[in-house]
N, C-alpha and C. Protein backbone atom coordinates (compact mmCIF):
# COMPACT_ATOMS: atom_id res chain seq x y z
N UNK A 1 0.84 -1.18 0.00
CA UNK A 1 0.00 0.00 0.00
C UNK A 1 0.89 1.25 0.00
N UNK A 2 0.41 2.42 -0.65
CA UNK A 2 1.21 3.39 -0.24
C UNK A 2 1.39 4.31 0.92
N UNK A 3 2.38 4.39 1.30
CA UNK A 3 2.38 5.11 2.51
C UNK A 3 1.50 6.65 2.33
N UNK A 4 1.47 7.13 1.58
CA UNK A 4 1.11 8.70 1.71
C UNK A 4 -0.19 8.69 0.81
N UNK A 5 -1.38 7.27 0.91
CA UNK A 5 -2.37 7.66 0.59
C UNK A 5 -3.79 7.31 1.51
N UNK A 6 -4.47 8.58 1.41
CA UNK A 6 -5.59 8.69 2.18
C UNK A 6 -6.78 7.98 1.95
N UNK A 7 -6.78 7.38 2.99
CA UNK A 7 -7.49 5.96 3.00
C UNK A 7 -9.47 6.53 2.89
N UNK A 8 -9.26 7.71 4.00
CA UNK A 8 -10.98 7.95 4.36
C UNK A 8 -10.68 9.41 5.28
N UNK A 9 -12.25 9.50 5.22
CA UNK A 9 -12.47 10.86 6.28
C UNK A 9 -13.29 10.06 7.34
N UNK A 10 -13.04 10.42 8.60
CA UNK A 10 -13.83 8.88 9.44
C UNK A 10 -14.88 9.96 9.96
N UNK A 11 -15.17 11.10 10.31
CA UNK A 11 -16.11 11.81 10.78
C UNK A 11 -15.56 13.46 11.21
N UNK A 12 -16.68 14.02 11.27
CA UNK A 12 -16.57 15.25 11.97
C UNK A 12 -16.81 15.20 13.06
N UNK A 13 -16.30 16.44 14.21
CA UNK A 13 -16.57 16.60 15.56
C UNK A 13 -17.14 17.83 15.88
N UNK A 14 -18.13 17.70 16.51
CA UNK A 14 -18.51 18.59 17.15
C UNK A 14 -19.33 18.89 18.38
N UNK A 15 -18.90 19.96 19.04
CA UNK A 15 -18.96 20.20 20.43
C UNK A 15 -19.97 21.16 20.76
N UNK A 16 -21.04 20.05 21.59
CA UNK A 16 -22.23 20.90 21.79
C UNK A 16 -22.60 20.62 23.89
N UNK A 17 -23.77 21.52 23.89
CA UNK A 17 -24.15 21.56 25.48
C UNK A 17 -24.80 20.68 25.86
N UNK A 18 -25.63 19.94 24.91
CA UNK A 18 -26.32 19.19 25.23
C UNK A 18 -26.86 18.02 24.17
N UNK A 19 -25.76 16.60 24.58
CA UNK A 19 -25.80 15.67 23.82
C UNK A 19 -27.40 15.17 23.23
N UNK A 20 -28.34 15.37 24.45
CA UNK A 20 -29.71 14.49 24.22
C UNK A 20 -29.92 15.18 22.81
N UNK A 21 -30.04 16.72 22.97
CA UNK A 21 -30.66 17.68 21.85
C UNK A 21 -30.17 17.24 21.08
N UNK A 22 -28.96 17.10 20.93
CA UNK A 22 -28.18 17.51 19.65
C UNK A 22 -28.21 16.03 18.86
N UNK A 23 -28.54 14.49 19.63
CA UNK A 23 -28.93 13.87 18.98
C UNK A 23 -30.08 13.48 18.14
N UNK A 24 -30.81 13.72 19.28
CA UNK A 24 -32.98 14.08 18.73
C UNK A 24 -32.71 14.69 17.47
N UNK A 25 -31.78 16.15 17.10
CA UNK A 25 -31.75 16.75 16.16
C UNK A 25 -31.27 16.10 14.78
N UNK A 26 -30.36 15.35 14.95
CA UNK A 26 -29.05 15.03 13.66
C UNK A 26 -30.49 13.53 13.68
N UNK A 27 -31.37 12.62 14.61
CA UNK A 27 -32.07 11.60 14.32
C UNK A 27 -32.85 12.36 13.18
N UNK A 28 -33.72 13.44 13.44
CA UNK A 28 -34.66 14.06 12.53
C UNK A 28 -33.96 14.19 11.33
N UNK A 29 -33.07 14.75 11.05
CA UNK A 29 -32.41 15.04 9.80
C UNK A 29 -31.90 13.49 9.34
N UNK A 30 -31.64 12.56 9.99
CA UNK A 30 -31.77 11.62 8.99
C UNK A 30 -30.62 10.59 9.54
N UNK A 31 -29.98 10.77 10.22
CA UNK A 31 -28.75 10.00 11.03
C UNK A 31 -29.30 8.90 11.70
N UNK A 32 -28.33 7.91 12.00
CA UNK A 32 -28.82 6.78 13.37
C UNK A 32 -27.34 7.29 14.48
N UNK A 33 -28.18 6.83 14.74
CA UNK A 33 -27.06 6.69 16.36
C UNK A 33 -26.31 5.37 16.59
N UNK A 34 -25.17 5.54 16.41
CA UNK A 34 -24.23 4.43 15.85
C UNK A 34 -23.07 3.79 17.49
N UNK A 35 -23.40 4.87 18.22
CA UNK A 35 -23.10 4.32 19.50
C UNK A 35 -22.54 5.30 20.73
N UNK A 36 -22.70 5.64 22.13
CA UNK A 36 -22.63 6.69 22.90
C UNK A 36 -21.40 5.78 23.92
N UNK A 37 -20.94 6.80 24.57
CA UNK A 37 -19.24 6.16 25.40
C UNK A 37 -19.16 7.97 26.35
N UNK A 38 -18.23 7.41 27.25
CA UNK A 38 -17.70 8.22 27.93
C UNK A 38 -16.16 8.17 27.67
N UNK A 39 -15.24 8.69 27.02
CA UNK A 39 -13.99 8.73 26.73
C UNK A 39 -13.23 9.58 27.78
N UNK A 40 -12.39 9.11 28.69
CA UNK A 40 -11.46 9.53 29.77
C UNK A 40 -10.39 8.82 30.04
N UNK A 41 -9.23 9.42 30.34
CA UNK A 41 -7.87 8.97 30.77
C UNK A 41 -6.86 9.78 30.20
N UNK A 42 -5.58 9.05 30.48
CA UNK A 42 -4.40 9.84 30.27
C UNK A 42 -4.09 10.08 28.81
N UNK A 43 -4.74 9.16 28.18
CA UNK A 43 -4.17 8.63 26.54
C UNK A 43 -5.14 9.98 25.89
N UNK A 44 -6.64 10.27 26.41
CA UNK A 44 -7.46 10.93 25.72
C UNK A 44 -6.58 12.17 25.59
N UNK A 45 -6.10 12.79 27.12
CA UNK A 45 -5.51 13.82 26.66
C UNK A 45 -4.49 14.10 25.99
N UNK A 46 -3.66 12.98 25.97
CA UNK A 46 -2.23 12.90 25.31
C UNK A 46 -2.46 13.12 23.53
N UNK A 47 -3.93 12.90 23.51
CA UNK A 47 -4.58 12.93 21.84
C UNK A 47 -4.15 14.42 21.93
N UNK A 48 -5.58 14.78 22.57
CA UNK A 48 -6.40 16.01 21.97
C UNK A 48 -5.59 17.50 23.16
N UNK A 49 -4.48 16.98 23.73
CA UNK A 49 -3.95 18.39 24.75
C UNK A 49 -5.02 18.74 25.72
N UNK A 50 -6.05 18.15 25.75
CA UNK A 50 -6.91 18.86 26.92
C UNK A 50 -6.61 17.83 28.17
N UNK A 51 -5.59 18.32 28.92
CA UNK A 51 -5.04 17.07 30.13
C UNK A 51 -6.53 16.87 31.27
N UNK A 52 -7.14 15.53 31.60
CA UNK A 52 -7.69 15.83 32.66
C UNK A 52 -9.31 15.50 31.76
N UNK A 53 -9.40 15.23 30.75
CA UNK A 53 -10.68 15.84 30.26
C UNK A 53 -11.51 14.65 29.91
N UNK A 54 -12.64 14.58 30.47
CA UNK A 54 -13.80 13.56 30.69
C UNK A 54 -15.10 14.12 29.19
N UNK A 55 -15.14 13.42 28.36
CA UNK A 55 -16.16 13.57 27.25
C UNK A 55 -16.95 12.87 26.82
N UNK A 56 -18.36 12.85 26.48
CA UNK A 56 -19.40 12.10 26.66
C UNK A 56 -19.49 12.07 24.94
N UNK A 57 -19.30 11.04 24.35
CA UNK A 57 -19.50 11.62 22.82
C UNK A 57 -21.01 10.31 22.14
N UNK A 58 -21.30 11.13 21.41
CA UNK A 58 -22.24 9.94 20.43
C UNK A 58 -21.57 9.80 18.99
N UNK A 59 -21.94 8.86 18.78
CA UNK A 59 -21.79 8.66 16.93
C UNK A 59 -22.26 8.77 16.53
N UNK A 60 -22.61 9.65 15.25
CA UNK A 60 -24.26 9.32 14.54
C UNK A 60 -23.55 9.21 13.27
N UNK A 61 -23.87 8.48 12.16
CA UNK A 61 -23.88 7.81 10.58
C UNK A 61 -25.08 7.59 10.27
N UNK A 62 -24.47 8.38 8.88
CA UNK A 62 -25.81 8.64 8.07
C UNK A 62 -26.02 7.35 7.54
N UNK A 63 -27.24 6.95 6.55
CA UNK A 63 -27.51 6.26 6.28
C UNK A 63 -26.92 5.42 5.35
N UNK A 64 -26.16 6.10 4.33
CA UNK A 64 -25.46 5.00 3.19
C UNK A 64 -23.88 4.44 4.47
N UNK A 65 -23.85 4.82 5.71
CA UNK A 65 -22.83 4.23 6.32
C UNK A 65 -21.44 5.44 5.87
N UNK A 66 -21.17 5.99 4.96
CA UNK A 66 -20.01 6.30 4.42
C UNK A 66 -19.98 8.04 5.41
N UNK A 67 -20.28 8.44 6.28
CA UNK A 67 -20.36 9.71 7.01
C UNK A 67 -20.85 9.48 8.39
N UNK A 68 -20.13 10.20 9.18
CA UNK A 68 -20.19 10.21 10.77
C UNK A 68 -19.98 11.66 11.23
N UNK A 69 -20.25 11.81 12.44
CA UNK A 69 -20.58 13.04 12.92
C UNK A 69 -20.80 12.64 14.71
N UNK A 70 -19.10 13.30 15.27
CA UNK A 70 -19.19 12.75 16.47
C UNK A 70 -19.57 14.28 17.40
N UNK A 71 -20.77 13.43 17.85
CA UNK A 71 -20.95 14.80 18.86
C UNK A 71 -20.35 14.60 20.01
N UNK A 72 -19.99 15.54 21.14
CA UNK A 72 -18.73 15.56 22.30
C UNK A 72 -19.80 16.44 22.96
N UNK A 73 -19.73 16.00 24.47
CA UNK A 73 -19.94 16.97 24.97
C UNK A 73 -18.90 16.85 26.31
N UNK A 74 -18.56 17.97 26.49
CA UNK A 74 -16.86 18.04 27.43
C UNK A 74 -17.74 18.26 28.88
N UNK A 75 -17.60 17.38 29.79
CA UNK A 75 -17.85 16.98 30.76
C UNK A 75 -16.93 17.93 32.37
N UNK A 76 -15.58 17.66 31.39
CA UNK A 76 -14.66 18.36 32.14
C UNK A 76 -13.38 17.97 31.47
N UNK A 77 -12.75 19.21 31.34
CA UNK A 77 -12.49 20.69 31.82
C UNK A 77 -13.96 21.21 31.13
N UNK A 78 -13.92 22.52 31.14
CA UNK A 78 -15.69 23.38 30.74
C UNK A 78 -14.75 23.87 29.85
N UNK A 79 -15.81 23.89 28.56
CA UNK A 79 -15.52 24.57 27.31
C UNK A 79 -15.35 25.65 27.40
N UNK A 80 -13.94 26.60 26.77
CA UNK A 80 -13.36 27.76 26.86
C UNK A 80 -13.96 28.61 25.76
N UNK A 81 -14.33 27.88 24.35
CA UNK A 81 -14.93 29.36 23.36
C UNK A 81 -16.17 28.71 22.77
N UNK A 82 -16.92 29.68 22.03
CA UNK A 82 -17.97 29.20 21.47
C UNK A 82 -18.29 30.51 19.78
N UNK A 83 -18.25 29.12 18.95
CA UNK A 83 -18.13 29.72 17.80
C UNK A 83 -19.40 30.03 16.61
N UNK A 84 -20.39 29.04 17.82
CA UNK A 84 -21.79 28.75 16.76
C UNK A 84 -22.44 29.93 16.52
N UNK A 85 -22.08 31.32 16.75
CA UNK A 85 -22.77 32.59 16.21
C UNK A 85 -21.99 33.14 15.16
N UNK A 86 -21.18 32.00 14.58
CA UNK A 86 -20.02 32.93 13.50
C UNK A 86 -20.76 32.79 12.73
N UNK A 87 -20.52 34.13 11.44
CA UNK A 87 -21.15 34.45 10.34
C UNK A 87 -20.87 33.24 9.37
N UNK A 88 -21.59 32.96 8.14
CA UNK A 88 -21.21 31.79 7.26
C UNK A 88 -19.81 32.77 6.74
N UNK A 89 -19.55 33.75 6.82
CA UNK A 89 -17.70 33.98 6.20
C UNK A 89 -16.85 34.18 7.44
N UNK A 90 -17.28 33.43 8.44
CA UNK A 90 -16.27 32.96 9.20
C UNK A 90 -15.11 32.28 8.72
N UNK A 91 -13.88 32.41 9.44
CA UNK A 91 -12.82 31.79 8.69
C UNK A 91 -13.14 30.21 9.84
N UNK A 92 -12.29 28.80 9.23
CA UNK A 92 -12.61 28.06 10.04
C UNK A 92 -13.43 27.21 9.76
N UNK A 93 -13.53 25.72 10.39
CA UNK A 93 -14.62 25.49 10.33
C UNK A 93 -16.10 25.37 10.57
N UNK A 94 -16.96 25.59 9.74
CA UNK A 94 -18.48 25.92 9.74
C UNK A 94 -19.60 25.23 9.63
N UNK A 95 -19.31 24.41 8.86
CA UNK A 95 -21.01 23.78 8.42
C UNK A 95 -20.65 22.31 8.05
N UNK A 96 -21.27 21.58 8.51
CA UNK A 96 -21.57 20.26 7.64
C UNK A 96 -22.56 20.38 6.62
N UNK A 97 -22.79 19.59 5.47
CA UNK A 97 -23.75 19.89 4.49
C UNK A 97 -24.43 18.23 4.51
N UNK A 98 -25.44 18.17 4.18
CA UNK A 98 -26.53 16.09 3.86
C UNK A 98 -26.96 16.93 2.48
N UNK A 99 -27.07 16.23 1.60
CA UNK A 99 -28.20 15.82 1.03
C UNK A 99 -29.12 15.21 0.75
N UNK A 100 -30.00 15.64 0.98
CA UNK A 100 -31.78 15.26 1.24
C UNK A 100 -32.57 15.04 0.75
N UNK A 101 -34.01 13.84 0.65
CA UNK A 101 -34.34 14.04 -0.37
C UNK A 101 -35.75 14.73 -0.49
N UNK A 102 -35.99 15.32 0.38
CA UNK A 102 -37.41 16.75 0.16
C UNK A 102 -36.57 17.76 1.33
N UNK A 103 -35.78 18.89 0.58
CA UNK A 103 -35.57 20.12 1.40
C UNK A 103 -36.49 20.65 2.30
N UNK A 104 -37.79 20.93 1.19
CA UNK A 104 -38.47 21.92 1.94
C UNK A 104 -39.45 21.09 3.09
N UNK A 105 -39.52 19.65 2.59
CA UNK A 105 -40.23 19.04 4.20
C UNK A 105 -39.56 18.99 5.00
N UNK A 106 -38.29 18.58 5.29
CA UNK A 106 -37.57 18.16 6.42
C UNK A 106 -37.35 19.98 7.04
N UNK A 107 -36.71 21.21 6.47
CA UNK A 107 -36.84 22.76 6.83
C UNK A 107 -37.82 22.48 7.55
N UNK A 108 -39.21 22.56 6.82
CA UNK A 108 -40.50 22.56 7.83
C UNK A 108 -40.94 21.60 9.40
N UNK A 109 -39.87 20.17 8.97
CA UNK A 109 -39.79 19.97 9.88
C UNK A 109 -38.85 20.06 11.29
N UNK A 110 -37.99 20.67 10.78
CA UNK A 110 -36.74 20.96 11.53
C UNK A 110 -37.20 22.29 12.29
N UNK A 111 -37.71 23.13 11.70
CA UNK A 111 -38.18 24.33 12.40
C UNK A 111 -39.48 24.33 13.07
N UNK A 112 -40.50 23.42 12.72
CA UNK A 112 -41.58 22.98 13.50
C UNK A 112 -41.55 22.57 14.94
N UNK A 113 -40.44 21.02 14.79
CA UNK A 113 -39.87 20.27 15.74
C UNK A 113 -38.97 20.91 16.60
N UNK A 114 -37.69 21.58 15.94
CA UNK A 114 -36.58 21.88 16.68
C UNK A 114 -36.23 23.17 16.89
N UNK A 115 -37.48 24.01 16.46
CA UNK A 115 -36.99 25.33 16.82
C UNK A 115 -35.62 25.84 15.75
N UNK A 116 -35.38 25.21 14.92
CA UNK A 116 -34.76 25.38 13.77
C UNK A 116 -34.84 27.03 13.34
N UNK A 117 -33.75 27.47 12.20
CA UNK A 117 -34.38 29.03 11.48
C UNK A 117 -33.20 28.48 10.53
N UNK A 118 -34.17 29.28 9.21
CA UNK A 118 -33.49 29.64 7.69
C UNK A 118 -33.02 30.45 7.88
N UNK A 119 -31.27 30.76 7.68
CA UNK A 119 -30.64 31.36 7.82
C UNK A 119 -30.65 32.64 6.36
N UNK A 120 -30.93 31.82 5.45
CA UNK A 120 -31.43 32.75 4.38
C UNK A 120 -32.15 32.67 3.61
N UNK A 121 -32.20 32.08 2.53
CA UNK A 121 -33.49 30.86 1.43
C UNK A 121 -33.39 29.74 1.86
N UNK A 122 -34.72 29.00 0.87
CA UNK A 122 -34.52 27.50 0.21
C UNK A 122 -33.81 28.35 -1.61
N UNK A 123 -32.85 28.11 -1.99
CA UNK A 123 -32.56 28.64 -3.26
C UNK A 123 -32.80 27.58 -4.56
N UNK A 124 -32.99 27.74 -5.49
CA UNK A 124 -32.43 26.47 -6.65
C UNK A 124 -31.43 27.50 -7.30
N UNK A 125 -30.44 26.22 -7.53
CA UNK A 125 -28.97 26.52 -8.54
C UNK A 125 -29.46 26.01 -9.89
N UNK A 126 -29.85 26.33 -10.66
CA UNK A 126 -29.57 26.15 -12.25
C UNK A 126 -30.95 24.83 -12.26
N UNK A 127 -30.81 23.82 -12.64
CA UNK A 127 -31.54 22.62 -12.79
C UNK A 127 -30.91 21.65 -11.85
N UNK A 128 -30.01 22.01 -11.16
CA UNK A 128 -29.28 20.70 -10.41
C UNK A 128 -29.52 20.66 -9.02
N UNK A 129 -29.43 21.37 -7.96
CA UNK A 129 -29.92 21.25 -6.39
C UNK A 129 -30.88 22.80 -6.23
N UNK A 130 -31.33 22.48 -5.04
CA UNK A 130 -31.88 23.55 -4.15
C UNK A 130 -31.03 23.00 -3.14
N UNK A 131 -30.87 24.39 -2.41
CA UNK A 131 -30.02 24.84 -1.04
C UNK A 131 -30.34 25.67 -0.14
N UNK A 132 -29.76 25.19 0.60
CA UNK A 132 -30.25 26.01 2.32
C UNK A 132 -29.32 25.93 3.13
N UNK A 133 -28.80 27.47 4.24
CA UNK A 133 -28.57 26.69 5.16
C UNK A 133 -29.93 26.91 6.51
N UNK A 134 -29.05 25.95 7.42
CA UNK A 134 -30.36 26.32 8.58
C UNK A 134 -29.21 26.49 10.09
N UNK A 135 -30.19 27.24 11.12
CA UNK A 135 -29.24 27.08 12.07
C UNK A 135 -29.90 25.90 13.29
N UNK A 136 -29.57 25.51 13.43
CA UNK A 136 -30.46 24.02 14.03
C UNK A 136 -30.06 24.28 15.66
N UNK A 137 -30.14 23.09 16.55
CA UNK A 137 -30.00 22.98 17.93
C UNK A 137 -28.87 23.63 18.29
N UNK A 138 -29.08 24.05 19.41
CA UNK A 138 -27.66 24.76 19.45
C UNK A 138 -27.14 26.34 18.47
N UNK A 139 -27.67 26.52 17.72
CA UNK A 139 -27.34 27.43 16.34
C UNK A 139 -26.27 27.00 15.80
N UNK A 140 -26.26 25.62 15.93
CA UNK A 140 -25.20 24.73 14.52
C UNK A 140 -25.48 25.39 13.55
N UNK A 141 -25.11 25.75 12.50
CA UNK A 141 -25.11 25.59 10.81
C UNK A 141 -24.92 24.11 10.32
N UNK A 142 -26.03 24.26 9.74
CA UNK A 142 -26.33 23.04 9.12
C UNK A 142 -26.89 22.95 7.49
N UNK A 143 -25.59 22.56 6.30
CA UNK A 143 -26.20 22.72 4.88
C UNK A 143 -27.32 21.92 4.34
N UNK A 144 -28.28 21.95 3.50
CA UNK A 144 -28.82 20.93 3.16
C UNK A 144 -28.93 20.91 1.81
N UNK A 145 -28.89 19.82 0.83
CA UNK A 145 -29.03 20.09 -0.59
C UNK A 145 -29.95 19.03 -1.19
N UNK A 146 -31.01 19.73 -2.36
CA UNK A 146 -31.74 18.42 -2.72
C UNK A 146 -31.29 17.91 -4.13
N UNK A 147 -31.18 17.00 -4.96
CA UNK A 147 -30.71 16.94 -5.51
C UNK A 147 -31.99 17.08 -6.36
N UNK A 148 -31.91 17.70 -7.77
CA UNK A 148 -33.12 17.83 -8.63
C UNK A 148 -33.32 17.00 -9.94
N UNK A 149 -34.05 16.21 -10.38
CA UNK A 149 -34.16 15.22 -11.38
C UNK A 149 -33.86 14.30 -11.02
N UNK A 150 -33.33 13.66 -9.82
CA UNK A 150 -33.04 12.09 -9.71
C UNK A 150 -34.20 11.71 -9.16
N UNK A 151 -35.46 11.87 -8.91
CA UNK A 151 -36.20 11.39 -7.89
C UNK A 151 -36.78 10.26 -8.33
């Protein structure tokens, strides 16, 4: 095999206040819950530099299996910044994006259910997707895209 080739992306992380929400939320949009742990010890911090630090994380994977999305919630030490009011031209990272296959039902239901908001449109690009973002639990940014003509 070659040494210097990239095998996969195994998931994103992200750090929220409250695991229950933030799973209820990513279930609605379309995720399973792939498995919950308490991660602590010397090795965790020796990862991630946070010495001392107790984290409650879930897994959630989407449905074709090929995407994950680990939510954390830091138990201890207490989270030092919070970035979920950055503008979408924040530098950094921002948004995860799904594509979906009815935009405007799942919006309606995301903001029905979860107290959700359209951050700006539902848009269509040309003949190929409609797009959105939304700010979901927490005021995550969250992309969504539908794909148009495959249905």
């Amino acid at each position: 095999m070659e040494k210097n080739k990239l095998l996969r992306m195994d998931n994103v992380s992200i750090v929220v206040e409250s695991l229950d929400d933030a799973i209820t939320f990513f279930l609605e949009i379309g995720l399973k819950l792939e498995g919950r742990a308490v991660i602590e010890g010397e090795w965790s911090g020796r990862v991630t530099g946070v010495h001392g630090q107790r984290v409650e994380i879930a897994m959630m994977v989407t449905p074709d299996g090929h995407s994950r999305i680990e939510l954390s919630k830091f138990l201890t030490p207490p989270v030092v910044s919070d970035h979920r009011n950055a503008p979408v031209n924040a530098l950094g990272y921002l948004r995860v994006m799904f594509t979906v296959a009815d935009i405007d039902e799942l919006v309606a239901r995301l903001i029905e259910k979860h107290g959700a908001q359209l951050v700006g449109e539902v848009v269509q690009y040309e003949n190929s997707y409609k797009l959105c973002y939304i700010r979901g639990t927490e005021g995550l940014l969250i992309g969504l895209a539908e794909e148009l003509g495959k249905k």
